[in-house]
N, C-alpha and C. Protein backbone atom coordinates (compact mmCIF):
# COMPACT_ATOMS: atom_id res chain seq x y z
N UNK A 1 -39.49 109.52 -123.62
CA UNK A 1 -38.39 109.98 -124.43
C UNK A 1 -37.80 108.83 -125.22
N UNK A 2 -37.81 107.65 -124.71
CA UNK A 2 -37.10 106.53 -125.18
C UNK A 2 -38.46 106.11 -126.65
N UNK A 3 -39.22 106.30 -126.65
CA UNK A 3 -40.40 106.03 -127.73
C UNK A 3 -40.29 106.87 -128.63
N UNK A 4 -39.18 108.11 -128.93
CA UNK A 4 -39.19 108.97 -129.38
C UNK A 4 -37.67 108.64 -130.65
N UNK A 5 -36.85 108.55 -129.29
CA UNK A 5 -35.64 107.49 -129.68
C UNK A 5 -36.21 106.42 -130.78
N UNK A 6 -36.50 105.52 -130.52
CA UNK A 6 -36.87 104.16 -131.81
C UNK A 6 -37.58 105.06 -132.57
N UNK A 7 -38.42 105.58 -132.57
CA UNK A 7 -38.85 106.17 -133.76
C UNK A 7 -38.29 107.08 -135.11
N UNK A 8 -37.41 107.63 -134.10
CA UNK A 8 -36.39 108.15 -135.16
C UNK A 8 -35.42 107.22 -135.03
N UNK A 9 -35.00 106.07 -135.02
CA UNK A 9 -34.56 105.21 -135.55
C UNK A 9 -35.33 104.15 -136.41
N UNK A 10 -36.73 103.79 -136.43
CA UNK A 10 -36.91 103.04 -137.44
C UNK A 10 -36.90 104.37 -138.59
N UNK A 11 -37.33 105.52 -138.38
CA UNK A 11 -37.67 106.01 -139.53
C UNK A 11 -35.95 106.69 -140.20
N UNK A 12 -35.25 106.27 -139.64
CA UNK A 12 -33.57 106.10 -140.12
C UNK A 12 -33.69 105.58 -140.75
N UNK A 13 -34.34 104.18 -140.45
CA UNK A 13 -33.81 102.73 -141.14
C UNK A 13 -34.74 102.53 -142.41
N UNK A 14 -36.14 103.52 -142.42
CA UNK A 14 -36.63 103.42 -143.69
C UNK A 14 -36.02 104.09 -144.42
N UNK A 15 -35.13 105.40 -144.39
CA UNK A 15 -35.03 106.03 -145.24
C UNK A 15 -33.50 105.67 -145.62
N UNK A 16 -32.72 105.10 -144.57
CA UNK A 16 -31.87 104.03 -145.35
C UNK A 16 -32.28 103.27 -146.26
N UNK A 17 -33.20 102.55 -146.38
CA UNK A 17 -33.61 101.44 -147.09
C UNK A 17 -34.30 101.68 -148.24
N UNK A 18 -34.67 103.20 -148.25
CA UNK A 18 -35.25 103.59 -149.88
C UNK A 18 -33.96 104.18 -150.52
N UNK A 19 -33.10 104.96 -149.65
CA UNK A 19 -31.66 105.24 -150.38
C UNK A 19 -31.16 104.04 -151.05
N UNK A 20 -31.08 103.07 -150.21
CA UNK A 20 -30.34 102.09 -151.07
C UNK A 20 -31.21 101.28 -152.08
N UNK A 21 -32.36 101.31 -152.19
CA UNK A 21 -33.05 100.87 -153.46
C UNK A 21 -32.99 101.99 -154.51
N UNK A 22 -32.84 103.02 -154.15
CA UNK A 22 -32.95 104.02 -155.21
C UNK A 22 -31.55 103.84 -155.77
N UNK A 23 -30.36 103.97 -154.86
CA UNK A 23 -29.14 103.73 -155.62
C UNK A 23 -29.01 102.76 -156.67
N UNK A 24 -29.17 101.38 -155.99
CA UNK A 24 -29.44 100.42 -156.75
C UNK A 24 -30.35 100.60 -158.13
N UNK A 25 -31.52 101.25 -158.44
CA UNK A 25 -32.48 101.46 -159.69
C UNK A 25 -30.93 102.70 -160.21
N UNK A 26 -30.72 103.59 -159.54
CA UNK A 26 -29.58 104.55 -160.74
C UNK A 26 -28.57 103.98 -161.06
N UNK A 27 -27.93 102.72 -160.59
CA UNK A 27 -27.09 101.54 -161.12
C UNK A 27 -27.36 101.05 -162.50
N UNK A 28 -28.64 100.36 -161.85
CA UNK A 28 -29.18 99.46 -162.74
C UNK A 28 -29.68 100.10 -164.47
N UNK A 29 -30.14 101.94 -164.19
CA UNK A 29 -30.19 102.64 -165.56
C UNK A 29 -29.35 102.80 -165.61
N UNK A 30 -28.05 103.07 -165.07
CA UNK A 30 -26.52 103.54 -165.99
C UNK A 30 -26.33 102.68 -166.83
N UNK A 31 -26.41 101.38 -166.14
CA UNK A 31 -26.38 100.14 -167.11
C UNK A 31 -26.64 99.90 -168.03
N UNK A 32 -27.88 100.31 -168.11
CA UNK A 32 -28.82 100.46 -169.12
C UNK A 32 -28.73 101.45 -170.41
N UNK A 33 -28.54 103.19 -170.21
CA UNK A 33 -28.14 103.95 -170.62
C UNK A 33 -27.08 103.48 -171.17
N UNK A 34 -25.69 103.12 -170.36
CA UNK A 34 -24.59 102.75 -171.22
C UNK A 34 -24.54 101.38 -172.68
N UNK A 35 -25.39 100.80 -172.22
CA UNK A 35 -25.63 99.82 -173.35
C UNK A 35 -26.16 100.44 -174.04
N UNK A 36 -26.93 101.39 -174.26
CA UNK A 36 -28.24 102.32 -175.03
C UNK A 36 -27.32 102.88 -176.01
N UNK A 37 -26.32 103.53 -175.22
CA UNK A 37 -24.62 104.13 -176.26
C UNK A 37 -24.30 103.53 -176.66
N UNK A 38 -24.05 102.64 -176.75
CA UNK A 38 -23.13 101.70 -177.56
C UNK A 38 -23.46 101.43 -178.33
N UNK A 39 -24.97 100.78 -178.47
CA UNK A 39 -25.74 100.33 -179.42
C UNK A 39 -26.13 101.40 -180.21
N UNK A 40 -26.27 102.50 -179.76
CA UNK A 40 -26.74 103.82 -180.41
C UNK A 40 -24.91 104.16 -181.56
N UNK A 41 -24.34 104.08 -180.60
CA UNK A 41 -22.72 104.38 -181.68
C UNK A 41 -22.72 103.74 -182.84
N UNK A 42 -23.03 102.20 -182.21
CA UNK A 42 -23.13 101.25 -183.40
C UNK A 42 -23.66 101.51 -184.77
N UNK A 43 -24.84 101.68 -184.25
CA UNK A 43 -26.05 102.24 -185.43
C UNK A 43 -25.69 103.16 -186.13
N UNK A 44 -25.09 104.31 -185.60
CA UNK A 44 -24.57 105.45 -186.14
C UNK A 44 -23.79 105.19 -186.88
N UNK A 45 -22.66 104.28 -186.90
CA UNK A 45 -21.91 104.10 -187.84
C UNK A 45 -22.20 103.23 -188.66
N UNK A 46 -22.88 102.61 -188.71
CA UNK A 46 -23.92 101.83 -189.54
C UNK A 46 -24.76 102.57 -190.93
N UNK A 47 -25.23 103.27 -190.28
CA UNK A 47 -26.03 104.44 -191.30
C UNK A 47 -24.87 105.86 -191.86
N UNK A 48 -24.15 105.23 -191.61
CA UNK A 48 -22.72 106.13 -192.08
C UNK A 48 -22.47 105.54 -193.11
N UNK A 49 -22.35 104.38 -193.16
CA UNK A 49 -21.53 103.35 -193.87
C UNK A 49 -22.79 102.75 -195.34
N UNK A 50 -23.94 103.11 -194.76
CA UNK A 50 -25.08 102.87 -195.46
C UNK A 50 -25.22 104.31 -196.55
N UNK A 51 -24.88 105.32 -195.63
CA UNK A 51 -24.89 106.57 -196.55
C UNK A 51 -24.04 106.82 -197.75
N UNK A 52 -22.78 105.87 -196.95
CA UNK A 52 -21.53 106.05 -198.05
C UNK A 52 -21.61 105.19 -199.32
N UNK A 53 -21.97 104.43 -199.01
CA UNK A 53 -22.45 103.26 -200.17
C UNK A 53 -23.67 103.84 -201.01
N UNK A 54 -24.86 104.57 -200.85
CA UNK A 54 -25.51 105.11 -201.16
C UNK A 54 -25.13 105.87 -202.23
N UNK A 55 -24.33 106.79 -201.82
CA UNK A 55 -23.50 108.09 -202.30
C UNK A 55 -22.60 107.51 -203.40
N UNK A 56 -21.54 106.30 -203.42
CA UNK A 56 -20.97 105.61 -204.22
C UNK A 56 -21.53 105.29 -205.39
N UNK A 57 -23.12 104.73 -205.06
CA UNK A 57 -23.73 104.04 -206.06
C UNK A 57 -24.24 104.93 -206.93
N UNK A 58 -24.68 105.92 -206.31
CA UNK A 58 -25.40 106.87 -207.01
C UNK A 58 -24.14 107.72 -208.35
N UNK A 59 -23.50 108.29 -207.45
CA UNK A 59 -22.09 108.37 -208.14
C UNK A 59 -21.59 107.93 -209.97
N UNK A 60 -21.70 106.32 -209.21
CA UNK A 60 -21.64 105.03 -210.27
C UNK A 60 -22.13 105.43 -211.46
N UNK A 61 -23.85 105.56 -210.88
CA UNK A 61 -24.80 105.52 -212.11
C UNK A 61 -24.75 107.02 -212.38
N UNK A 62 -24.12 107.59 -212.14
CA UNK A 62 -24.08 109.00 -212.61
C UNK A 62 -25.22 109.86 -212.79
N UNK A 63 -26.88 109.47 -212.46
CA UNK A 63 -27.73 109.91 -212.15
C UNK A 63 -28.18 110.87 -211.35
N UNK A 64 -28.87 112.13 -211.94
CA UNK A 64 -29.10 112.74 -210.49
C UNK A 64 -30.14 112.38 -209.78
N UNK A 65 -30.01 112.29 -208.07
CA UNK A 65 -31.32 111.70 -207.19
C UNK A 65 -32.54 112.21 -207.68
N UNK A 66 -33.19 111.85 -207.68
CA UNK A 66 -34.97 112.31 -207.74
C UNK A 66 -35.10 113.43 -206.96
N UNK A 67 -34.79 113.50 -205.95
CA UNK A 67 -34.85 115.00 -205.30
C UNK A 67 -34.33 116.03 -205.62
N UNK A 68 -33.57 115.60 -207.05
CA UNK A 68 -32.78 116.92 -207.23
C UNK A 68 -32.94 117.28 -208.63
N UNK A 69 -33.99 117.11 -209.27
CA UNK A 69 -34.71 116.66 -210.57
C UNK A 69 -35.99 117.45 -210.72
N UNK A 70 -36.25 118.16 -211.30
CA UNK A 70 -37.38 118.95 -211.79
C UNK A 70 -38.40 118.78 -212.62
N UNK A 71 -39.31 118.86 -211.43
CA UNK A 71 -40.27 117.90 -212.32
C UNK A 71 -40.60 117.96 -213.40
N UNK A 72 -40.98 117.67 -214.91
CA UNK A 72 -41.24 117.80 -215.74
C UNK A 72 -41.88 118.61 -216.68
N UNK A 73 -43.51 119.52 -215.77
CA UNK A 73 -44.02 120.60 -216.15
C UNK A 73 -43.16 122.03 -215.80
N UNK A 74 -42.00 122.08 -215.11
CA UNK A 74 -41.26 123.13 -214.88
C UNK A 74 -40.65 123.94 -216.14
């Protein structure tokens, strides 16, 4: 009975010991993930700011985009 005992105690202690590596790896991606946002926000407003300037310039030159221009045999 006592051989039965340790056994379900080492196999406690493994499955302690993959819990806490696994915790540790979903740490370590939050981490990760959360930097991923930020940098992702960043960008986003980046290509906001790229769009707006875009839009300005175009504006400027009072041109219409090429995409919005018919092609010539029409």
């Amino acid at each position: 009975m006592h051989g039965q005992a340790g056994a379900r105690m080492d196999r406690i202690e493994a499955l302690e010991e993959r819990v806490a590596h696994l915790m540790r790896a979903v740490e370590d991606l939050s981490d990760v993930v959360a930097r991923q946002a930020a940098e992702i926000a960043g960008l986003e407003r980046r290509v906001q700011l790229l769009l707006e300037r875009a839009a300005e310039d175009e504006a400027l030159q009072g041109e219409t985009p090429p995409a919005n221009v018919r092609p010539p045999h029409w």
